[in-house]
C-alpha atoms as a PDB file:
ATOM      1  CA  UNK A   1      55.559 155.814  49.945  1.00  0.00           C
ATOM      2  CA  UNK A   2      57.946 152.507  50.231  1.00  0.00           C
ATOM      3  CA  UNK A   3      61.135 152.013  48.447  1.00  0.00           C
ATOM      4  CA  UNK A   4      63.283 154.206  45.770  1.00  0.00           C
ATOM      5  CA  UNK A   5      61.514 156.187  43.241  1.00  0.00           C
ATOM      6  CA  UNK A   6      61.062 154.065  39.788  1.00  0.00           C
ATOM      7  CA  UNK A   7      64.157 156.164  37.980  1.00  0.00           C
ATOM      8  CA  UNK A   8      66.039 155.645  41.071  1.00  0.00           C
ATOM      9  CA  UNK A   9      65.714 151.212  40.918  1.00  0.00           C
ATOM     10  CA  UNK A  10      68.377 149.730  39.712  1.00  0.00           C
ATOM     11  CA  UNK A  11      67.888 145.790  38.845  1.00  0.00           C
ATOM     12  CA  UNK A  12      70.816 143.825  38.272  1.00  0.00           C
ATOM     13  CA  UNK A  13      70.102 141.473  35.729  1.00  0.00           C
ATOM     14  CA  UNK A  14      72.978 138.533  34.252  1.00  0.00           C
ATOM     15  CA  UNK A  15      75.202 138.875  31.395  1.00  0.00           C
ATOM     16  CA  UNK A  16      75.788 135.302  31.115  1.00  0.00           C
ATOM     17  CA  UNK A  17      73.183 133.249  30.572  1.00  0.00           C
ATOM     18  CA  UNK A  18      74.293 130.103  28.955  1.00  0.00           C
ATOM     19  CA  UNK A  19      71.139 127.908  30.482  1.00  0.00           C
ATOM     20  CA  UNK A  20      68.669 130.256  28.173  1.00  0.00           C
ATOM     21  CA  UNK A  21      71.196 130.329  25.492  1.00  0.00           C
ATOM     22  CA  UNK A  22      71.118 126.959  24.564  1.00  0.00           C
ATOM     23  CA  UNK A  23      67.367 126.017  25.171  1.00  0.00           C
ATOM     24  CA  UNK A  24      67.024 126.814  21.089  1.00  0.00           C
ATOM     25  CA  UNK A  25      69.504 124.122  20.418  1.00  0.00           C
ATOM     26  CA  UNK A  26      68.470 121.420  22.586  1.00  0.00           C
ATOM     27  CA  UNK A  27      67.236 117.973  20.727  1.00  0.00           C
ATOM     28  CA  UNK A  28      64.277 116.901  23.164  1.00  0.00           C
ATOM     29  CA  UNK A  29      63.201 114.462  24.803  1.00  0.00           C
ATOM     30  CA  UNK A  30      65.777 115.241  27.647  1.00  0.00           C
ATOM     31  CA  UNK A  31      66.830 111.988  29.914  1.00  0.00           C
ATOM     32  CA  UNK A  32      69.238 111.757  32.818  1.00  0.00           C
ATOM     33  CA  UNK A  33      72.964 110.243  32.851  1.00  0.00           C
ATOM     34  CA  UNK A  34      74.219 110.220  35.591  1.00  0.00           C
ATOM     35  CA  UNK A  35      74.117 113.315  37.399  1.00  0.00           C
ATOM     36  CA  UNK A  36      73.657 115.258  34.307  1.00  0.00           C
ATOM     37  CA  UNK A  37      70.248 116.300  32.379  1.00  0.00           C
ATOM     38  CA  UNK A  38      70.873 115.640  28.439  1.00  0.00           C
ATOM     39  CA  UNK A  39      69.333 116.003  25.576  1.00  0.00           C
ATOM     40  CA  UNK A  40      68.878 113.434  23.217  1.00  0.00           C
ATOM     41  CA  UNK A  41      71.660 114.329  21.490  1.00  0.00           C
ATOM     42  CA  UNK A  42      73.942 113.889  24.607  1.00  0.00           C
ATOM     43  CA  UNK A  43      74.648 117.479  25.313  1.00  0.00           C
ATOM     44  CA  UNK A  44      74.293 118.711  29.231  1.00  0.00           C
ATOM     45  CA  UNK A  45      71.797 121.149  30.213  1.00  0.00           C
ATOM     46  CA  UNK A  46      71.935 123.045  33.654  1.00  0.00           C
ATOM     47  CA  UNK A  47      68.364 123.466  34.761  1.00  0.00           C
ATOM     48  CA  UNK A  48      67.903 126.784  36.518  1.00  0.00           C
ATOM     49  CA  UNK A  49      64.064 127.027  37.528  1.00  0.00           C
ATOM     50  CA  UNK A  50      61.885 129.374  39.427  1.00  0.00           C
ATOM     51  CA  UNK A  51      58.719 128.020  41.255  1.00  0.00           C
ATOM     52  CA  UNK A  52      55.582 130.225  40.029  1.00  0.00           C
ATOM     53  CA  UNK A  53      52.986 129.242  42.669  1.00  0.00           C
ATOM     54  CA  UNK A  54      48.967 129.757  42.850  1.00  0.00           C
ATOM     55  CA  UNK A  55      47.221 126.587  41.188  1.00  0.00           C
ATOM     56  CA  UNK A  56      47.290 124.789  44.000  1.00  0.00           C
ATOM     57  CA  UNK A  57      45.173 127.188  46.393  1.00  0.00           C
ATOM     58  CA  UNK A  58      41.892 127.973  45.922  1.00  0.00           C
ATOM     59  CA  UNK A  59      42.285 130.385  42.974  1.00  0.00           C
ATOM     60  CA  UNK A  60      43.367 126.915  40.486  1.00  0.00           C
ATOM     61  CA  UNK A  61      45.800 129.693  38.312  1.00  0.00           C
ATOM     62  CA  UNK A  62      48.809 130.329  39.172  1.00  0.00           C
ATOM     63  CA  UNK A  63      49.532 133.776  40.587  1.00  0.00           C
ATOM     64  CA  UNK A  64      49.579 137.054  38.220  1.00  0.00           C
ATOM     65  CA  UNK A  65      48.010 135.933  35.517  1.00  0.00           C
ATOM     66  CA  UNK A  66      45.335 138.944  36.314  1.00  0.00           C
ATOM     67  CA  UNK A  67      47.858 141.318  35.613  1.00  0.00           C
ATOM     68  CA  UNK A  68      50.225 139.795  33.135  1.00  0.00           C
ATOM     69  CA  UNK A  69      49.385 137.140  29.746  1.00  0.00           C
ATOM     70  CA  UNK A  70      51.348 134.197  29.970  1.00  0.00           C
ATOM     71  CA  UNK A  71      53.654 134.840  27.109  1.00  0.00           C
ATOM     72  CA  UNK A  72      54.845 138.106  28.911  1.00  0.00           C
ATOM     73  CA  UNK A  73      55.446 136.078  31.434  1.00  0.00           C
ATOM     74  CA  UNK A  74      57.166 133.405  29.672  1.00  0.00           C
ATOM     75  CA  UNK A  75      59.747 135.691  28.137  1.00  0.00           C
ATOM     76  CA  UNK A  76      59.948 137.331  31.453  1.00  0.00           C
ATOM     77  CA  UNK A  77      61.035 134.100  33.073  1.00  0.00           C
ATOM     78  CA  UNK A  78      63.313 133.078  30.157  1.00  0.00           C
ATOM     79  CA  UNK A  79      65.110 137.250  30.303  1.00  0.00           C
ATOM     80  CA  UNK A  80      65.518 136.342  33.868  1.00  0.00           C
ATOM     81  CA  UNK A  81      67.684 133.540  33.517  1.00  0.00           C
ATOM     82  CA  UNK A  82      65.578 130.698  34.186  1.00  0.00           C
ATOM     83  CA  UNK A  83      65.150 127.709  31.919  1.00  0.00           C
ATOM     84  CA  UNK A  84      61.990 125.713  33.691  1.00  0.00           C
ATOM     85  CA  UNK A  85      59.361 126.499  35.424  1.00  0.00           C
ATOM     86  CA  UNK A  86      57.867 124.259  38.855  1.00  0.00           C
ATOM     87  CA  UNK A  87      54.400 124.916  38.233  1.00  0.00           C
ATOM     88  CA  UNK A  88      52.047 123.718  41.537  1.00  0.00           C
ATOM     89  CA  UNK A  89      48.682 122.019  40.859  1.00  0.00           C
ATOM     90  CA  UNK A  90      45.624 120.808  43.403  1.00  0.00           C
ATOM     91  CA  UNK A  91      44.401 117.555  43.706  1.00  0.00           C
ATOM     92  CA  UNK A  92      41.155 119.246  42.799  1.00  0.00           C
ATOM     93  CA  UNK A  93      42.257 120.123  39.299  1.00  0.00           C
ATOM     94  CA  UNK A  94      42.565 116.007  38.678  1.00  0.00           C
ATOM     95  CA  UNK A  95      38.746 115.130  39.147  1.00  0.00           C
ATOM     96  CA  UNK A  96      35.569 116.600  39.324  1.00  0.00           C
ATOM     97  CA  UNK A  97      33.844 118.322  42.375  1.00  0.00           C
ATOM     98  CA  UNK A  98      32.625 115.609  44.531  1.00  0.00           C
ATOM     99  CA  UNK A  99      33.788 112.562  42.625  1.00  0.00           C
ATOM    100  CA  UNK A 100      36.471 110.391  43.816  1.00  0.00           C
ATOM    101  CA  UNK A 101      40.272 110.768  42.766  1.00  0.00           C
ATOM    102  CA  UNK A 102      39.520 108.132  39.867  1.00  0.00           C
ATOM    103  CA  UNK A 103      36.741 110.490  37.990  1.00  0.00           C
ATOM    104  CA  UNK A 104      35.291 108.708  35.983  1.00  0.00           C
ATOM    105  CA  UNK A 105      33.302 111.011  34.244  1.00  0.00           C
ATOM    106  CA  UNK A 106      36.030 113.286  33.176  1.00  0.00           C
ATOM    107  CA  UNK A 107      34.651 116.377  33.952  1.00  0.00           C
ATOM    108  CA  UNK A 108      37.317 118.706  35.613  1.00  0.00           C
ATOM    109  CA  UNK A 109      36.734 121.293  37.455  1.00  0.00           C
ATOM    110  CA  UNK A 110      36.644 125.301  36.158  1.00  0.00           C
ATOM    111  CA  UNK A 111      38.323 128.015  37.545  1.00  0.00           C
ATOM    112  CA  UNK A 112      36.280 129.255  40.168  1.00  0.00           C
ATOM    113  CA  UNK A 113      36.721 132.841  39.808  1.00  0.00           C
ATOM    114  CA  UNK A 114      37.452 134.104  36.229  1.00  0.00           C
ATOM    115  CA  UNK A 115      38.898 137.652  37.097  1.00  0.00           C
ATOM    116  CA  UNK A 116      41.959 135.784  38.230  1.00  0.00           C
ATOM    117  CA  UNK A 117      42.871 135.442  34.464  1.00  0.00           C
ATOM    118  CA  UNK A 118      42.022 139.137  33.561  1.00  0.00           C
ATOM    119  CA  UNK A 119      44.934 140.045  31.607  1.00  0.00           C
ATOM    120  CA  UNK A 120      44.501 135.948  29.714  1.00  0.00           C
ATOM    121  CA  UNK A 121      40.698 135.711  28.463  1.00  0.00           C
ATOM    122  CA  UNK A 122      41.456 133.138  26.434  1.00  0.00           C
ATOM    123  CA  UNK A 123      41.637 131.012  29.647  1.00  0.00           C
ATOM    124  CA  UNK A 124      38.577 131.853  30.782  1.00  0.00           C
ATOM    125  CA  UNK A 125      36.214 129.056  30.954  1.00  0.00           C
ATOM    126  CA  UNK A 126      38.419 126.494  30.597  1.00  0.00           C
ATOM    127  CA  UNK A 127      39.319 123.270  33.224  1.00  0.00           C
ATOM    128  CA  UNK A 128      41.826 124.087  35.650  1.00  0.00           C
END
């Protein structure tokens, strides 16, 4: 038994979040002036991102997606306050098993274990 009781956690999550609020108006592609990020429009965006790790170890997925689909976690990151994600990759994912970094046959490789994407099977079976 570790930590407070599940009605006893309190999470403290922010009232202001005007980096989510205006991801619905932003007119993409954004660019960089400056030291700002702007859309193409001209109106600043703070980025506030969160680093979701995994697909660069072994595994090729990032971590949780056992557990969680991605569009839970998508809104989960977004209800959070973040507005990007840094998502890791391997080398591996860029060419086939054995080949060269050039690849010229195009093959990629697949995710070597599929019950890392238990709660996404529609990712099963497909390239890392």
């Amino acid at each position: 038994d570790y930590g407070a009781p599940a009605q006893q956690t309190w999470v403290l999550m922010p009232t202001a979040r005007p980096q989510v609020d205006i991801l619905d108006s932003l007119q993409f592609p954004l660019r960089v002036s400056g030291r700002h990020v702007i859309d193409s429009a001209g109106q600043p965006l703070k980025l506030v991102g969160v680093n979701w790790i995994g697909a660069h170890m072994e595994q090729l997925v990032n971590n949780g997606l056992n557990y969680v689909t991605m569009k839970h976690m998508a809104k989960y990151i977004r209800h959070m306050g973040f507005n990007h994600v840094r998502m890791n990759y391997a080398l591996a994912m860029l060419h086939a098993p054995g080949q060269p970094l050039t690849n010229k046959s195009k093959e990629l490789p697949k995710v070597p274990n599929p019950s890392v994407l238990k709660a996404n099977p529609d990712l099963v079976g497909l390239s890392a």
